[in-house]
PDB file of N, CA and C in Angstrom:
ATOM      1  N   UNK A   1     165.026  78.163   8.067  1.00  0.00           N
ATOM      2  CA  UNK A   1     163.825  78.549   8.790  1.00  0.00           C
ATOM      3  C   UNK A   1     163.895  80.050   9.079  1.00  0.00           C
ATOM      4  N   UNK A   2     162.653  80.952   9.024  1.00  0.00           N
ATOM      5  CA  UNK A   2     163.018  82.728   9.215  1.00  0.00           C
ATOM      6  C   UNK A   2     161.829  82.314  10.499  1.00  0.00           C
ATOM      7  N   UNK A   3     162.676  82.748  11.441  1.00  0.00           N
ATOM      8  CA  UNK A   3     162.048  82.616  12.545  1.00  0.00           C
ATOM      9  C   UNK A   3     160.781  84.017  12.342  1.00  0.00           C
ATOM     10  N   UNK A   4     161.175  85.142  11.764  1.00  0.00           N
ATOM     11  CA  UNK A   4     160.125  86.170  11.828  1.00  0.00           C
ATOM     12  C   UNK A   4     158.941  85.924  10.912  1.00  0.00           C
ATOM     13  N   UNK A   5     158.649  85.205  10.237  1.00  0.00           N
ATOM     14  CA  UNK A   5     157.548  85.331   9.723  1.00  0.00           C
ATOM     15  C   UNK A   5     156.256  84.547  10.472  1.00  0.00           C
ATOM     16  N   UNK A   6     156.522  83.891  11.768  1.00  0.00           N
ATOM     17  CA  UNK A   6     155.393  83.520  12.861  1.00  0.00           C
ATOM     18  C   UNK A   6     155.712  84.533  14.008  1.00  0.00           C
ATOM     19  N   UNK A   7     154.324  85.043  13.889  1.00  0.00           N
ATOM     20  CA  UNK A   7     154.651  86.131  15.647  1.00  0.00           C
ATOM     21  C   UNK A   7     153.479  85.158  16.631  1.00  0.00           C
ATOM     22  N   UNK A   8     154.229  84.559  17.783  1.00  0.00           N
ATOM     23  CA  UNK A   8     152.969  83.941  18.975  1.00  0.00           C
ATOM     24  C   UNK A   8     151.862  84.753  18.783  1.00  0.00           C
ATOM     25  N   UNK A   9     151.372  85.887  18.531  1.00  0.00           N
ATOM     26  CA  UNK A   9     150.365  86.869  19.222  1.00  0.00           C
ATOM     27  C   UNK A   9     149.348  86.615  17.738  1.00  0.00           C
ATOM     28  N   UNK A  10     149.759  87.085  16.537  1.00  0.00           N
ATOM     29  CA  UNK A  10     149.425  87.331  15.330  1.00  0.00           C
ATOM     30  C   UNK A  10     149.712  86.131  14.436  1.00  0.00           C
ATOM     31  N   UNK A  11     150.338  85.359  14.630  1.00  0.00           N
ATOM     32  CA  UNK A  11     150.134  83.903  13.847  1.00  0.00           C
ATOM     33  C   UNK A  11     151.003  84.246  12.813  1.00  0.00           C
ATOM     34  N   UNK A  12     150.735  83.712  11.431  1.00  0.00           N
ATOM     35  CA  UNK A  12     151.854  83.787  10.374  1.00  0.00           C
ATOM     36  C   UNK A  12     151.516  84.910   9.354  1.00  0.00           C
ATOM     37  N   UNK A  13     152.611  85.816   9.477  1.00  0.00           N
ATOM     38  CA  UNK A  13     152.769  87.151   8.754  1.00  0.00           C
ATOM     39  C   UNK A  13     153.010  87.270   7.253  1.00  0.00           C
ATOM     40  N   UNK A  14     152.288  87.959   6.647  1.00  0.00           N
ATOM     41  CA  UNK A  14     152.032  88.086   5.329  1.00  0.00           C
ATOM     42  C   UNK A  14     151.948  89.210   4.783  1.00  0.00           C
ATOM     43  N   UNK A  15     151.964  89.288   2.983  1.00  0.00           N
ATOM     44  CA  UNK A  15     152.143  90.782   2.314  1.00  0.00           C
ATOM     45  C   UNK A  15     151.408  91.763   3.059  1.00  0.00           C
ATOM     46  N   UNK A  16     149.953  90.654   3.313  1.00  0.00           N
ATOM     47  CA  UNK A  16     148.752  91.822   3.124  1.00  0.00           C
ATOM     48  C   UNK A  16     148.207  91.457   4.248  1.00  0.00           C
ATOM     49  N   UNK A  17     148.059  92.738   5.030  1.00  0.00           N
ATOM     50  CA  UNK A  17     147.990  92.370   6.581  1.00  0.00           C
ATOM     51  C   UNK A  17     146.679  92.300   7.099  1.00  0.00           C
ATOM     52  N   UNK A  18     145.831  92.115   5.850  1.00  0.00           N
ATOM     53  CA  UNK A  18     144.274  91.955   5.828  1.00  0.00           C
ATOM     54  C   UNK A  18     144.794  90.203   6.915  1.00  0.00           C
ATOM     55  N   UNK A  19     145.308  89.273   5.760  1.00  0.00           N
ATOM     56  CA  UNK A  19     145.992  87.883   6.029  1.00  0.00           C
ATOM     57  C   UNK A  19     146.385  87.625   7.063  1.00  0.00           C
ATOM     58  N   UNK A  20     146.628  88.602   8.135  1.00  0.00           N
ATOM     59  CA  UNK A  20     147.943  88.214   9.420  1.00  0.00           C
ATOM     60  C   UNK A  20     146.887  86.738   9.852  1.00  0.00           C
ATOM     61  N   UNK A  21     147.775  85.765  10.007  1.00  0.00           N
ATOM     62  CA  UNK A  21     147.295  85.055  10.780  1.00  0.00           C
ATOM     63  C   UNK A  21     147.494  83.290  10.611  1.00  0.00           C
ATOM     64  N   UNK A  22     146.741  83.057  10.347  1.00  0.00           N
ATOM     65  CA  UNK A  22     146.431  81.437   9.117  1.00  0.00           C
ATOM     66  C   UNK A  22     146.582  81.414   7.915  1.00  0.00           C
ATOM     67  N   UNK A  23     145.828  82.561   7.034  1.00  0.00           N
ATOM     68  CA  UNK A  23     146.022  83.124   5.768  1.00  0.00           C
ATOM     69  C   UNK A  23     144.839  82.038   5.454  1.00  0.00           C
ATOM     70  N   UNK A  24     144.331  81.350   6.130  1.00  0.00           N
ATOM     71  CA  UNK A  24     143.240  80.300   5.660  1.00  0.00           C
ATOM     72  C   UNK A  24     141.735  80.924   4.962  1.00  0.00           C
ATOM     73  N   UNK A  25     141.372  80.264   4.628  1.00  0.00           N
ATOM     74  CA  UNK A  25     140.446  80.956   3.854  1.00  0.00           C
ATOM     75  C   UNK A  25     139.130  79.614   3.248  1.00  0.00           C
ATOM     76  N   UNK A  26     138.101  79.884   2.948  1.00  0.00           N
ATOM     77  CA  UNK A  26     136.787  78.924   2.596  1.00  0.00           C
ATOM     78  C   UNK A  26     136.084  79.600   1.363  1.00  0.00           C
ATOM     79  N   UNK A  27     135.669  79.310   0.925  1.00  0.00           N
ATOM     80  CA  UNK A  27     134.690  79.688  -0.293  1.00  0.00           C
ATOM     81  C   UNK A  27     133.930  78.196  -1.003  1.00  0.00           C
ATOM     82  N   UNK A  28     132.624  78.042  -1.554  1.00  0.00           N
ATOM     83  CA  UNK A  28     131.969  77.383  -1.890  1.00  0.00           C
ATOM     84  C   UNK A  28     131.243  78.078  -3.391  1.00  0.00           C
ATOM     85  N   UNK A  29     131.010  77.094  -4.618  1.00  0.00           N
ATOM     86  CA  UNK A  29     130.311  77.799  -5.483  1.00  0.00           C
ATOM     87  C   UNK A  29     128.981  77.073  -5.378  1.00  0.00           C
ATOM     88  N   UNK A  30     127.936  77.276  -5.777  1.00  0.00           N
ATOM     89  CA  UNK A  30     126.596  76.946  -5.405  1.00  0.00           C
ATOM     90  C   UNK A  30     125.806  77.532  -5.994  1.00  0.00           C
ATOM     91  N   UNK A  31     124.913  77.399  -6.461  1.00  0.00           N
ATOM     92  CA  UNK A  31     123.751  78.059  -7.604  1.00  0.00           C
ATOM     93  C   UNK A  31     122.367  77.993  -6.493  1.00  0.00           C
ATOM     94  N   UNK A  32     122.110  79.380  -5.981  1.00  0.00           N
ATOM     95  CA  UNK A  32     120.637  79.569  -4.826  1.00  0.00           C
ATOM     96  C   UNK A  32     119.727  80.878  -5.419  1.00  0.00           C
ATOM     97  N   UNK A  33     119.618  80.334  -7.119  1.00  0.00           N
ATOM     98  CA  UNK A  33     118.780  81.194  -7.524  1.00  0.00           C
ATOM     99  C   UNK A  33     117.526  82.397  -6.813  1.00  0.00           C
ATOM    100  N   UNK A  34     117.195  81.807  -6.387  1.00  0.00           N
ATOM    101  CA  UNK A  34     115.828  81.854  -5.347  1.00  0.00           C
ATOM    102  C   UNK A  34     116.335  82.739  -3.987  1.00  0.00           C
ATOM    103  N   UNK A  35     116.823  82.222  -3.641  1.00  0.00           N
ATOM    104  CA  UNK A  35     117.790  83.087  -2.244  1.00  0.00           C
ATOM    105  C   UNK A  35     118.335  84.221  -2.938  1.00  0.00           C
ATOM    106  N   UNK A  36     119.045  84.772  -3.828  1.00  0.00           N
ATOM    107  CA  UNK A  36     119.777  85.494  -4.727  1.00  0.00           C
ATOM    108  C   UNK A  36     118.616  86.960  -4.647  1.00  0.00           C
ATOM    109  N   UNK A  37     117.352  86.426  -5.143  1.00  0.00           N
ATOM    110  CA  UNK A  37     115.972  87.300  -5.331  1.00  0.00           C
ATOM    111  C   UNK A  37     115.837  87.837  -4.061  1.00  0.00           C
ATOM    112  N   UNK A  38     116.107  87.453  -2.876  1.00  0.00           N
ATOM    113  CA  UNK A  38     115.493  88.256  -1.867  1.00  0.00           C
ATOM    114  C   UNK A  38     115.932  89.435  -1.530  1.00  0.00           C
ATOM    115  N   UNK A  39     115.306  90.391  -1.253  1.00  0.00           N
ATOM    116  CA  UNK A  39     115.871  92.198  -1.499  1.00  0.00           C
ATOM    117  C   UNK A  39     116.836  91.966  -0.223  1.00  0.00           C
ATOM    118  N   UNK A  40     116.969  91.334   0.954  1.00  0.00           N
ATOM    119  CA  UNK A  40     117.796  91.277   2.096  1.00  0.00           C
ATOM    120  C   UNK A  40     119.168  90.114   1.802  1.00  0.00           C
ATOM    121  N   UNK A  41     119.345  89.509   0.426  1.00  0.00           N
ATOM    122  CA  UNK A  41     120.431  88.828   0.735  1.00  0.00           C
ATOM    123  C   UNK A  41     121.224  89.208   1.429  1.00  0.00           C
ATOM    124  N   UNK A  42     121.951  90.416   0.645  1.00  0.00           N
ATOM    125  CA  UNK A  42     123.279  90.907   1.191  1.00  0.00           C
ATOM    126  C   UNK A  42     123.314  90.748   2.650  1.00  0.00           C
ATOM    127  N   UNK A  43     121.981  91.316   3.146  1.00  0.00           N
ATOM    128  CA  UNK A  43     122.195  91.738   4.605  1.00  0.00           C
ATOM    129  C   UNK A  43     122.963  90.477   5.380  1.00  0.00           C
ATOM    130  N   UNK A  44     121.864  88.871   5.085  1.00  0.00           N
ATOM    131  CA  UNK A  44     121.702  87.588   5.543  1.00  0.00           C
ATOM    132  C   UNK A  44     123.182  87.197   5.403  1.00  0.00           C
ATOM    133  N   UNK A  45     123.903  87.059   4.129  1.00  0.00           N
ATOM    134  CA  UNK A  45     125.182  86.699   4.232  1.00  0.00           C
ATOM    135  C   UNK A  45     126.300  87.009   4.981  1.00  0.00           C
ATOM    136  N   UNK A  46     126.056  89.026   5.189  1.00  0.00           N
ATOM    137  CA  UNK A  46     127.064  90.045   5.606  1.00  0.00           C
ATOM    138  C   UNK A  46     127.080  89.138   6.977  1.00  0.00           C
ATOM    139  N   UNK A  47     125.538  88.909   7.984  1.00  0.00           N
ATOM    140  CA  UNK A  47     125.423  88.584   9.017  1.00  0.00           C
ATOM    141  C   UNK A  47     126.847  87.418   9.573  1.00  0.00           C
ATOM    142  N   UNK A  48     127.036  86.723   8.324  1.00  0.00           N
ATOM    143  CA  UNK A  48     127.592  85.612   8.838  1.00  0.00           C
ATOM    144  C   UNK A  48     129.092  85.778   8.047  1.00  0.00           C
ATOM    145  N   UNK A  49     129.665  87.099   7.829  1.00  0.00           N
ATOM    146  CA  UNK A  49     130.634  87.248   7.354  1.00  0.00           C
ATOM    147  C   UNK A  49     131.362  86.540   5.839  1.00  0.00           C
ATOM    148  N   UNK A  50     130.102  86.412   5.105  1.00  0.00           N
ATOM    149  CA  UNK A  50     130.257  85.731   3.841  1.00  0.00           C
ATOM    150  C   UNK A  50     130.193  86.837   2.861  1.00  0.00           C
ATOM    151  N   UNK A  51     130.749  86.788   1.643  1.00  0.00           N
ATOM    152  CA  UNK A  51     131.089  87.443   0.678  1.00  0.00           C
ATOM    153  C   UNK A  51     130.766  87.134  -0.512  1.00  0.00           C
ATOM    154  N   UNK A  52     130.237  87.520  -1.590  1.00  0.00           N
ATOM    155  CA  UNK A  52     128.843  87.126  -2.599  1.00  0.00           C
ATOM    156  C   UNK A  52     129.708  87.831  -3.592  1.00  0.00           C
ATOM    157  N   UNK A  53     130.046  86.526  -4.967  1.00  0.00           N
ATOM    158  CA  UNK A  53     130.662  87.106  -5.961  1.00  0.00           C
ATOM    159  C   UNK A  53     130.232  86.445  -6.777  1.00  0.00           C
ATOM    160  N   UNK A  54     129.917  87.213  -8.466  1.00  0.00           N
ATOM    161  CA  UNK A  54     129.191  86.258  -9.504  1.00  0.00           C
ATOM    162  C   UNK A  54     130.500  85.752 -10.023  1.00  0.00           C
ATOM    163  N   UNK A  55     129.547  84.393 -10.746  1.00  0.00           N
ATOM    164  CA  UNK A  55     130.487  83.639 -11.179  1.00  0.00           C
ATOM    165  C   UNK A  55     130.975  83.912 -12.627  1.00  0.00           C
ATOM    166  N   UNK A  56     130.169  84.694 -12.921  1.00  0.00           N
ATOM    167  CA  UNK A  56     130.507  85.653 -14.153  1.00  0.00           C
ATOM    168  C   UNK A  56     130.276  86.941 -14.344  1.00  0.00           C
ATOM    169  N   UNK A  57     131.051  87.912 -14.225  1.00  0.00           N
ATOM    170  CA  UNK A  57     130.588  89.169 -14.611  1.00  0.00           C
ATOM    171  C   UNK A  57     130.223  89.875 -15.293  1.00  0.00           C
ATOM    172  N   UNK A  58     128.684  90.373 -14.769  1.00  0.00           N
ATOM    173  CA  UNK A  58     127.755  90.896 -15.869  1.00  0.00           C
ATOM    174  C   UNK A  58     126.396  90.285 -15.932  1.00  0.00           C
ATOM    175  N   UNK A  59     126.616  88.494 -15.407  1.00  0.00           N
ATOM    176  CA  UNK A  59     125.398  88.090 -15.646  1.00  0.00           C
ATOM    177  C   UNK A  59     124.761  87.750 -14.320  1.00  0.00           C
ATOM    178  N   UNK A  60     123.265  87.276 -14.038  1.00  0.00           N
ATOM    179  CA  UNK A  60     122.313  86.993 -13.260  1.00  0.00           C
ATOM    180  C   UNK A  60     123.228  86.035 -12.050  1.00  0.00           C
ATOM    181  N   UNK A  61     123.164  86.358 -10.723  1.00  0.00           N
ATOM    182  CA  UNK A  61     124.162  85.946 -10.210  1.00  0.00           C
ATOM    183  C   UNK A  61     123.606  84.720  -9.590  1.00  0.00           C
ATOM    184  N   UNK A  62     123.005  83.740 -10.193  1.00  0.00           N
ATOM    185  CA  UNK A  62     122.509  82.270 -10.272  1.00  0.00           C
ATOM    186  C   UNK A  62     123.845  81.348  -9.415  1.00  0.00           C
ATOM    187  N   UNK A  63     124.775  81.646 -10.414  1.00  0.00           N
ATOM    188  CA  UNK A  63     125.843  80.768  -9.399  1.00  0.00           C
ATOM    189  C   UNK A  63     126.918  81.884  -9.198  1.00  0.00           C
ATOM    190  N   UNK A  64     126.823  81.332  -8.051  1.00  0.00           N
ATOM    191  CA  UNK A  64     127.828  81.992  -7.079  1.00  0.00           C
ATOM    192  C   UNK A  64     128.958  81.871  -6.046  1.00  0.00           C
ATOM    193  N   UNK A  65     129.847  82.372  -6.061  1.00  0.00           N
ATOM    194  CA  UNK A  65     130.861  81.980  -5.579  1.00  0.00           C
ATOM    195  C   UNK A  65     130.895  82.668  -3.703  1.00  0.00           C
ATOM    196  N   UNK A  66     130.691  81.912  -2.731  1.00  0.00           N
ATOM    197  CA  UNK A  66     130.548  82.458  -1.397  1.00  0.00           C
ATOM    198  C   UNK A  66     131.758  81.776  -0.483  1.00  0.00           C
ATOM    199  N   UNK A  67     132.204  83.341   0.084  1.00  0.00           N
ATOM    200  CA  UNK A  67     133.729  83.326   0.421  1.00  0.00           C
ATOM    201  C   UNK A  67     133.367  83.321   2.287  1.00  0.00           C
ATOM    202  N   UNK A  68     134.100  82.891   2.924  1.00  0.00           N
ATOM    203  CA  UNK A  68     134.317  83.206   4.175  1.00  0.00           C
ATOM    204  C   UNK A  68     134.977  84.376   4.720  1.00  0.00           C
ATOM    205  N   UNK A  69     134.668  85.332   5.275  1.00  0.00           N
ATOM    206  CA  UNK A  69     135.807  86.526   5.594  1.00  0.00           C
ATOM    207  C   UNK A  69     136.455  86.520   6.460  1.00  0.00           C
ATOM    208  N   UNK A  70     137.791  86.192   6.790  1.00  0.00           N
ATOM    209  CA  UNK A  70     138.697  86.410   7.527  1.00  0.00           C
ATOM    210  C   UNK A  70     137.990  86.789   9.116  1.00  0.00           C
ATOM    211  N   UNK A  71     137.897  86.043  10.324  1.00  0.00           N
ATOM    212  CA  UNK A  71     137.990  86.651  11.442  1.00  0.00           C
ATOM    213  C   UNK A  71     139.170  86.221  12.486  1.00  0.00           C
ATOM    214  N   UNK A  72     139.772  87.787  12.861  1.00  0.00           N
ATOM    215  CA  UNK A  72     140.882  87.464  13.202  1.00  0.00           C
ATOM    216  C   UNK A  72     140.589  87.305  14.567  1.00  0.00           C
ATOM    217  N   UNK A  73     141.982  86.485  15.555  1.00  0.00           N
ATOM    218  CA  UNK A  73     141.650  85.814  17.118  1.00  0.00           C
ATOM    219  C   UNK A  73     140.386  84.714  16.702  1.00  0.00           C
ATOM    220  N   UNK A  74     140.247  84.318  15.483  1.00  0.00           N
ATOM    221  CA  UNK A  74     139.176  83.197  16.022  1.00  0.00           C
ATOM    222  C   UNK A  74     139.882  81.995  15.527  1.00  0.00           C
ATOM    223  N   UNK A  75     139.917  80.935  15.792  1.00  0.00           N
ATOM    224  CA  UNK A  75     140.455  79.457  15.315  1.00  0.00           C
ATOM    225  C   UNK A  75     139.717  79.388  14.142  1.00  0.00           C
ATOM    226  N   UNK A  76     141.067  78.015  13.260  1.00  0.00           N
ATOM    227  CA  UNK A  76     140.435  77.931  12.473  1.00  0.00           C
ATOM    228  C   UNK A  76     139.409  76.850  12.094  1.00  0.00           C
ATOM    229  N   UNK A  77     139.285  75.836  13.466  1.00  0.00           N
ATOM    230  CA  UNK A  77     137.886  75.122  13.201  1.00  0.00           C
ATOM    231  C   UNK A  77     136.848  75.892  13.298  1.00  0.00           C
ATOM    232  N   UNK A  78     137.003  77.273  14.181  1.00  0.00           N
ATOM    233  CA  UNK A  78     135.651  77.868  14.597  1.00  0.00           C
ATOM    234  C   UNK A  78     135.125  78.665  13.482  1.00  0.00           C
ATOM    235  N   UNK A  79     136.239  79.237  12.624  1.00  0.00           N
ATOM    236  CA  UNK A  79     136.049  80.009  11.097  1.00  0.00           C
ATOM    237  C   UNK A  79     135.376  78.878  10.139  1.00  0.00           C
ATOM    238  N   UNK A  80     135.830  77.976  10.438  1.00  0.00           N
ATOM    239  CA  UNK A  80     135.292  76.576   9.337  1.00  0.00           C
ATOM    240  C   UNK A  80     134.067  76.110   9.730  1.00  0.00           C
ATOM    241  N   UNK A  81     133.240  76.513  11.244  1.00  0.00           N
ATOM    242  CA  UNK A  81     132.017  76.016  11.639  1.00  0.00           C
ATOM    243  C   UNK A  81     131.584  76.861  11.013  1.00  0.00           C
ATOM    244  N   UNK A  82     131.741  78.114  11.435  1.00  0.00           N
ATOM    245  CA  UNK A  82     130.497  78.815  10.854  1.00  0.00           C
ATOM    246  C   UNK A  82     130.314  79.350   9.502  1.00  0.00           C
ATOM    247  N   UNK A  83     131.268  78.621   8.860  1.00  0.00           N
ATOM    248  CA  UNK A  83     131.263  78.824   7.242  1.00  0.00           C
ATOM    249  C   UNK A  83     129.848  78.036   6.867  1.00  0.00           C
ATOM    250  N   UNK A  84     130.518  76.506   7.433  1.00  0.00           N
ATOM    251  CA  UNK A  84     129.333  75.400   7.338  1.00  0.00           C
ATOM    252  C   UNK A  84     127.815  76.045   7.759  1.00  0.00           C
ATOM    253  N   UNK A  85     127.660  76.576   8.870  1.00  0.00           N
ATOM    254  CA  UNK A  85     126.499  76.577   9.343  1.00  0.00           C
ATOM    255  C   UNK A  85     126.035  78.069   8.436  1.00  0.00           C
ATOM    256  N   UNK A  86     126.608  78.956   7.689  1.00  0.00           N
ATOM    257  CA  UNK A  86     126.736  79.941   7.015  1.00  0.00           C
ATOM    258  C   UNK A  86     125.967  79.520   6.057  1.00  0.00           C
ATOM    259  N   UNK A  87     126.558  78.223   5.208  1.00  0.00           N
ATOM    260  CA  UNK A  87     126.293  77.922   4.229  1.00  0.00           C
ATOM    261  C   UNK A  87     125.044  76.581   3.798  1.00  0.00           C
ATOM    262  N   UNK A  88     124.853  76.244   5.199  1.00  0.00           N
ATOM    263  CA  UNK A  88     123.445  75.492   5.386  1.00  0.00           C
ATOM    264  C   UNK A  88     122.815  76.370   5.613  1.00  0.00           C
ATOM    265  N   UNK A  89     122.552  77.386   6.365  1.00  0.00           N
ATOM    266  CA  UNK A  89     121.966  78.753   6.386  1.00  0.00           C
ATOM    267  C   UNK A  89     120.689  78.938   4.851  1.00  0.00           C
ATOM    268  N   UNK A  90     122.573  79.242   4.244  1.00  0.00           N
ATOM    269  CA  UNK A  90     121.712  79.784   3.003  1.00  0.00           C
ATOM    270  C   UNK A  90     120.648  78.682   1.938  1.00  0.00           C
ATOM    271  N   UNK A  91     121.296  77.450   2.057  1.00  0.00           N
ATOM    272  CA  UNK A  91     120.704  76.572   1.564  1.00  0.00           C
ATOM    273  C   UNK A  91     119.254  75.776   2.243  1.00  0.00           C
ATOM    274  N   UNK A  92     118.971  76.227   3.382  1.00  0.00           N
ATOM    275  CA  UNK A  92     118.045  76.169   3.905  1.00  0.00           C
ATOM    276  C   UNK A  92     116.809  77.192   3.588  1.00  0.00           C
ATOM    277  N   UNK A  93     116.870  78.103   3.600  1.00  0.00           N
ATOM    278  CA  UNK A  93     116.380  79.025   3.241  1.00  0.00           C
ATOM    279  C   UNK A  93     115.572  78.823   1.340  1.00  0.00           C
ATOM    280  N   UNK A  94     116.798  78.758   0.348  1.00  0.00           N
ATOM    281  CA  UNK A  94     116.635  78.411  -0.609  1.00  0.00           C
ATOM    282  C   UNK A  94     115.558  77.342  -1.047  1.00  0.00           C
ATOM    283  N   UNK A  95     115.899  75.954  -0.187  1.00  0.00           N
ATOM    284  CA  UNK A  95     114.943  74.998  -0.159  1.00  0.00           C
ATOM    285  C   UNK A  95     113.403  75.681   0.410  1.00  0.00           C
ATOM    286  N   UNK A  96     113.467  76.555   1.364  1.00  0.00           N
ATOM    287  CA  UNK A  96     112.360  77.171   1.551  1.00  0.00           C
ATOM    288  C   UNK A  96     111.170  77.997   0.746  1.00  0.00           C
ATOM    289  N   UNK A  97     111.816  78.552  -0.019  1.00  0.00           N
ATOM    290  CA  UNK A  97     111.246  79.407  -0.862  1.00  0.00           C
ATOM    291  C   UNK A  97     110.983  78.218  -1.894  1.00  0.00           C
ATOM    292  N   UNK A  98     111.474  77.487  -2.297  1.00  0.00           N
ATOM    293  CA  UNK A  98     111.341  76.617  -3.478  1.00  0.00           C
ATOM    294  C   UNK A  98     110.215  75.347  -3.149  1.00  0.00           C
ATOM    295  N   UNK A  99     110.142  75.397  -2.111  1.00  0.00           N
ATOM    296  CA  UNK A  99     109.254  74.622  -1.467  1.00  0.00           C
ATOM    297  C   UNK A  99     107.550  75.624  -1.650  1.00  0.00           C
ATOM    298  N   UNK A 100     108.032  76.833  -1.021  1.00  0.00           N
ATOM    299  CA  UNK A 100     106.736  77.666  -1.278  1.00  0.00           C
ATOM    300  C   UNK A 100     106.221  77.680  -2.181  1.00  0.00           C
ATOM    301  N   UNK A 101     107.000  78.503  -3.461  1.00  0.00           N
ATOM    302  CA  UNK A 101     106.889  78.495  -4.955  1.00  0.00           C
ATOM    303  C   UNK A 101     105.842  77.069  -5.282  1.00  0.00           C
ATOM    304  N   UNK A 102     106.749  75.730  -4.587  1.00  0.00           N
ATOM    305  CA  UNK A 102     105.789  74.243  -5.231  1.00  0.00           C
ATOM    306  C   UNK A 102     104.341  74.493  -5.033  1.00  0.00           C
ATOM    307  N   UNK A 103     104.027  74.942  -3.486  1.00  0.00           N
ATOM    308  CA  UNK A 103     102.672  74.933  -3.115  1.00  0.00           C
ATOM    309  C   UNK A 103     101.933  75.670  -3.586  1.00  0.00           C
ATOM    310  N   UNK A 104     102.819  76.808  -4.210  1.00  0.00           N
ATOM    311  CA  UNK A 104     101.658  78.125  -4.570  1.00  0.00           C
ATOM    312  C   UNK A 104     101.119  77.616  -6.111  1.00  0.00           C
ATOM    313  N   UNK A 105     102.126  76.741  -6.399  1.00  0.00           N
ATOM    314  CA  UNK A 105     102.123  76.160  -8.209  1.00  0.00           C
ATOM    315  C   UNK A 105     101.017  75.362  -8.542  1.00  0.00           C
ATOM    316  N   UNK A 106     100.397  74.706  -7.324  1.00  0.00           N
ATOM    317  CA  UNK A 106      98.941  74.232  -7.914  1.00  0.00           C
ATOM    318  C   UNK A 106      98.074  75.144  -7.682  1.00  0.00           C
ATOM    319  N   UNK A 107      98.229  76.184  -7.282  1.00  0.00           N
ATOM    320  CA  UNK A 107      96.826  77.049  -7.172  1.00  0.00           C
ATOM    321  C   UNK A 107      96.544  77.962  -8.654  1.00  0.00           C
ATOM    322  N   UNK A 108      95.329  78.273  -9.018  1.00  0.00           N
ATOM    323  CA  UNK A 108      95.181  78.758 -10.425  1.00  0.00           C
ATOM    324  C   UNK A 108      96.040  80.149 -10.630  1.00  0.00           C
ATOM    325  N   UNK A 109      96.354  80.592 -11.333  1.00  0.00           N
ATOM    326  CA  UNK A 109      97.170  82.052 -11.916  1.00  0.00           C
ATOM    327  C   UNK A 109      98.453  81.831 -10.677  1.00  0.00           C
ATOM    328  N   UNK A 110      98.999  80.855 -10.195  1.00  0.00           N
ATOM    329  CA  UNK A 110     100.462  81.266  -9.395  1.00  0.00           C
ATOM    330  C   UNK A 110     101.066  80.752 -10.044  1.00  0.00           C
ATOM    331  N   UNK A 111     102.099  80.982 -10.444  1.00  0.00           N
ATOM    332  CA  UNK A 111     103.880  80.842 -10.748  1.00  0.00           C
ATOM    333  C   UNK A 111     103.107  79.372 -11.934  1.00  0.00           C
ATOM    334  N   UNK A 112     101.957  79.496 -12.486  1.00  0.00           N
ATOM    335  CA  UNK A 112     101.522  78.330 -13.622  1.00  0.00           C
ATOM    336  C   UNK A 112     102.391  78.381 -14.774  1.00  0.00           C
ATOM    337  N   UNK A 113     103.671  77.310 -14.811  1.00  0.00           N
ATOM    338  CA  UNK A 113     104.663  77.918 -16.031  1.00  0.00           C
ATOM    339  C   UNK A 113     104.486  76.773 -16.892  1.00  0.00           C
ATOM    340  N   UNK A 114     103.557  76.148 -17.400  1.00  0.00           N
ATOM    341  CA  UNK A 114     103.789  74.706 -17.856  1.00  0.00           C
ATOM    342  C   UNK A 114     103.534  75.011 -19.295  1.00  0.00           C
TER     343      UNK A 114
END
């Protein structure tokens, strides 16, 4: 057992001291085409400390890989709530717009792709 690699104050110590702590970590992949389009994503995600990476680089970032960012002094059920509620967030939203898009789709010249 190395007693130094847990400090009471800072939790469990690591290379990269981004990590001090749990070293725990969340990420989800998910395809929110629609959400993706809005000129404020970034902002909406940053809000909730989420991190937006394509799932391929180079292409249309359709699916995506969304990370939780590290907050340190917080537990890790409370990092894991608001991942969840982070990530209903975004999927709420998504359903929103896609919902709009439906309604605007019977009206003549909107989004008519048939």
């Amino acid at each position: 057992k190395f007693d130094w690699v847990k400090d009471e104050k800072y939790g469990y110590l690591t290379q990269n001291p981004a990590r001090v702590g749990t070293g725990i970590g969340f990420s989800v992949t998910l395809m929110a085409p629609m959400f993706m389009t809005l000129p404020n994503f970034q902002t909406i995600v940053k809000s909730y400390n989420i991190v937006v990476s394509p799932i391929e680089a180079g292409k249309p970032m359709q699916m995506t890989k969304m990370s939780f960012e590290l907050s340190h002094g917080v537990s890790e059920i409370t990092q894991l709530r608001n991942f969840v509620i982070a990530i209903n967030k975004v999927l709420e939203i998504e359903k929103k717009i896609e919902d709009n898009m439906k309604s605007l789709s019977g009206r003549t010249g909107y989004f008519n792709c048939q």
